[in-house]
C-alpha atoms as a PDB file:
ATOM      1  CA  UNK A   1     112.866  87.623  95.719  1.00  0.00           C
ATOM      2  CA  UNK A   2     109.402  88.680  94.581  1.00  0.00           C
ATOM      3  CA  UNK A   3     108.507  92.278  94.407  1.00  0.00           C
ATOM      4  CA  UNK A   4     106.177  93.737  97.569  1.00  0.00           C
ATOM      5  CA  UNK A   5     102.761  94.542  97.130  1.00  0.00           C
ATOM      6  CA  UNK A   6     101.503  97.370  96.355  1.00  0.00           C
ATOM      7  CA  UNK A   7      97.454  98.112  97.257  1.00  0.00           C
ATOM      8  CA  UNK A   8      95.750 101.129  96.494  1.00  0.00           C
ATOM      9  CA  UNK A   9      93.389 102.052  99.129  1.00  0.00           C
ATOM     10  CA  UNK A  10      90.098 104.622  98.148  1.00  0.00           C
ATOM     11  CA  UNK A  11      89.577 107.314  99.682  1.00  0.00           C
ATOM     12  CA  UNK A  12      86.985 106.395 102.239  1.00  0.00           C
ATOM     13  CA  UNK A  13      89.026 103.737 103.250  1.00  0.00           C
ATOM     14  CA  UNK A  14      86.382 100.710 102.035  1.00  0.00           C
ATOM     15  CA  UNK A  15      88.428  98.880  99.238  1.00  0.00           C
ATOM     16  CA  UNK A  16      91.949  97.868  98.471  1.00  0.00           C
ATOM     17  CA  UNK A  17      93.458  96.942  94.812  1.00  0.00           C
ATOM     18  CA  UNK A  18      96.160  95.372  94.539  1.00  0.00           C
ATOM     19  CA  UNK A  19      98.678  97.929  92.346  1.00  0.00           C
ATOM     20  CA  UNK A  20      99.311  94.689  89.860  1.00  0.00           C
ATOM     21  CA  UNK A  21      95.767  93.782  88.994  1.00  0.00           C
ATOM     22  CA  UNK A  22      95.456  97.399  87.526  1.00  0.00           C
ATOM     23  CA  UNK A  23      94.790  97.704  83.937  1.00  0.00           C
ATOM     24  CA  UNK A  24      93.882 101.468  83.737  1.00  0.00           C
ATOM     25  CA  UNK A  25      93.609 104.387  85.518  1.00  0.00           C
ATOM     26  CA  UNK A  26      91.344 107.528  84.538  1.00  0.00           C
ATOM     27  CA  UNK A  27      90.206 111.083  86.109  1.00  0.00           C
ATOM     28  CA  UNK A  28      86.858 112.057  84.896  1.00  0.00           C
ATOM     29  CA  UNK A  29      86.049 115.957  84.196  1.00  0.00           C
ATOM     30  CA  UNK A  30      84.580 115.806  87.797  1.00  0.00           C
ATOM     31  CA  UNK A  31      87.898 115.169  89.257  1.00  0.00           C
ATOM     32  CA  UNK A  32      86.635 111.285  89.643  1.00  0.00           C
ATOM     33  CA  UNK A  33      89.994 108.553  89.548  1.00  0.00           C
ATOM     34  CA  UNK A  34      88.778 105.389  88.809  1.00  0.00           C
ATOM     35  CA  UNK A  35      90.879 102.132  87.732  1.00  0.00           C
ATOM     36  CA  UNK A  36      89.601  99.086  85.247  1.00  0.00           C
ATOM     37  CA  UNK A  37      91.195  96.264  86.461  1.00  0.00           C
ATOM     38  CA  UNK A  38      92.332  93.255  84.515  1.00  0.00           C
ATOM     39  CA  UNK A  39      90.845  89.610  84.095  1.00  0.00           C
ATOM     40  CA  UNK A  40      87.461  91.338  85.702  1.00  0.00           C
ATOM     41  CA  UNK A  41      85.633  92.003  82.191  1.00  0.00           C
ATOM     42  CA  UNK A  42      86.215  95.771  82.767  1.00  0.00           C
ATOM     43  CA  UNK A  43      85.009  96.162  86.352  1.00  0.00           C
ATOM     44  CA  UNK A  44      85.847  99.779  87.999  1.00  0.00           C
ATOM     45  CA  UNK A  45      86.752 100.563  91.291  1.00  0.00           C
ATOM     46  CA  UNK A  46      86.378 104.518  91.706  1.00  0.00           C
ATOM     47  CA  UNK A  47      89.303 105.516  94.076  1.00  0.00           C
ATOM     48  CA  UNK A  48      88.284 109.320  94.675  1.00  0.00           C
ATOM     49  CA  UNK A  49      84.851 111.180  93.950  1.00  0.00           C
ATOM     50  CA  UNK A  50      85.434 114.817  95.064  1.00  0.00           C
ATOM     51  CA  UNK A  51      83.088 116.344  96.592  1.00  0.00           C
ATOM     52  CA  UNK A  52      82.100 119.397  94.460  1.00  0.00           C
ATOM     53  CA  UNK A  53      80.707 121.526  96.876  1.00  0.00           C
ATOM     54  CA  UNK A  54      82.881 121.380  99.681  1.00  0.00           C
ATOM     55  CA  UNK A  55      86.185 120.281  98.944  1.00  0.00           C
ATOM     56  CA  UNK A  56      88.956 121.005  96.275  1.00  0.00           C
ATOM     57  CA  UNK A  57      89.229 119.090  92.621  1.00  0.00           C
ATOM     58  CA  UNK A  58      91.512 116.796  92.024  1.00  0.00           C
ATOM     59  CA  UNK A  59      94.425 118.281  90.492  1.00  0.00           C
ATOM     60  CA  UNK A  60      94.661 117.274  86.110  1.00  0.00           C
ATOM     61  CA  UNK A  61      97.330 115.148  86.935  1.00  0.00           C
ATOM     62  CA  UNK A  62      95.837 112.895  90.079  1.00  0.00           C
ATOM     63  CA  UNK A  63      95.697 109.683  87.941  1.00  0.00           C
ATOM     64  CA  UNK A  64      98.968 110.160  86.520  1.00  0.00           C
ATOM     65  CA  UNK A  65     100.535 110.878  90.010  1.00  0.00           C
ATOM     66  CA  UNK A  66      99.209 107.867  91.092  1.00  0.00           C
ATOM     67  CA  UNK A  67     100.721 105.906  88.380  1.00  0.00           C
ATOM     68  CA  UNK A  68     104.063 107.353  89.507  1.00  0.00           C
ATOM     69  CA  UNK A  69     103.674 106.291  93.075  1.00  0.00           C
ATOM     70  CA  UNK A  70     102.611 102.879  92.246  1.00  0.00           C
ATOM     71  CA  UNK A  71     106.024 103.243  89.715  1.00  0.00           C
ATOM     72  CA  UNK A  72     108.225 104.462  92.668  1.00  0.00           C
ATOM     73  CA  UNK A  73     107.066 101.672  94.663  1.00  0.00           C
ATOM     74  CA  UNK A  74     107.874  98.979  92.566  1.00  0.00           C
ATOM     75  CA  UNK A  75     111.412  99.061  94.199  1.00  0.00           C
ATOM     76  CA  UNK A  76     110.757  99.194  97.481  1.00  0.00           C
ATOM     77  CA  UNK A  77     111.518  96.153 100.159  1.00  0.00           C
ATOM     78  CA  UNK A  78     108.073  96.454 102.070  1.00  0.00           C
ATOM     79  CA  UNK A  79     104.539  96.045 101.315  1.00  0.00           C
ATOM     80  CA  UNK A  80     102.577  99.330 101.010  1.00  0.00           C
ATOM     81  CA  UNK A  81      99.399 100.996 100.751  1.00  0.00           C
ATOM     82  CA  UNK A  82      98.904 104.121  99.101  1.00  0.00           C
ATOM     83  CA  UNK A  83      95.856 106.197  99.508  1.00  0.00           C
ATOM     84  CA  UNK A  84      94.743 109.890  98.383  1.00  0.00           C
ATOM     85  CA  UNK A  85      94.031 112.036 100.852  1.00  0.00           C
ATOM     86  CA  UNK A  86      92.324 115.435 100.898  1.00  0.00           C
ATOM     87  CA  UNK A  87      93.333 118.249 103.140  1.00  0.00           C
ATOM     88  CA  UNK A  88      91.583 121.923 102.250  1.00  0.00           C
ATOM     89  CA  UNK A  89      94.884 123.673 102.806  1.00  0.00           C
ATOM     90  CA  UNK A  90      96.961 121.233 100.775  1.00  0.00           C
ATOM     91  CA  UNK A  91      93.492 120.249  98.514  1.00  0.00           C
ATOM     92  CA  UNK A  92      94.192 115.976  97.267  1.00  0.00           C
ATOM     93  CA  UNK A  93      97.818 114.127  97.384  1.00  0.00           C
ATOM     94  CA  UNK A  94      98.750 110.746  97.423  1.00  0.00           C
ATOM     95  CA  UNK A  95     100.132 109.533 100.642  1.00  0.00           C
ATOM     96  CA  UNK A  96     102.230 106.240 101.263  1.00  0.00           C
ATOM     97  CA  UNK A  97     102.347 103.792 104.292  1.00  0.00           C
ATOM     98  CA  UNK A  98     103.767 100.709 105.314  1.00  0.00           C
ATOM     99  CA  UNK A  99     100.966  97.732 105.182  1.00  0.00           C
END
């Protein structure tokens, strides 16, 4: 049996990676998370771009939280997308869902 896939949705909903075909996965001092993906001569998908005015930062961690979803999920039986998602009382988490 194969492992399920994983996809990592942006924020806005407008692009899916597929967990595997991530090489990297940074947070930028404005709270950006972007992944480089592999075999795509470093192209970038930016996952989260906070908005600075309105809304909370991403916490220090985000990128590395991610990584440890996308870890977690590895195991699981079902396809899944996980996606970050910004509430003001509860400011940016990642959030998991069947595909």
């Amino acid at each position: 049996m194969s492992a399920p896939d994983v996809w990592v949705a942006k924020a806005d909903g407008s692009d899916f990676v597929r967990a595997e075909a991530i090489a990297g996965v940074g947070r930028d001092y404005n709270g950006a998370v972007t992944t480089r993906l592999t075999g795509n001569e470093g192209v970038a998908v930016t996952l989260v771009m906070p908005d600075a005015q309105d809304g909370p930062d991403t916490p220090e961690d985000f990128h590395r939280q991610l990584i440890r979803v996308i870890a977690e999920l590895a195991a699981t039986a079902e396809a899944t997308v996980v996606r970050p998602v910004c509430a003001q009382e509860r400011g940016w988490r990642w959030v998991t869902e069947p595909l």
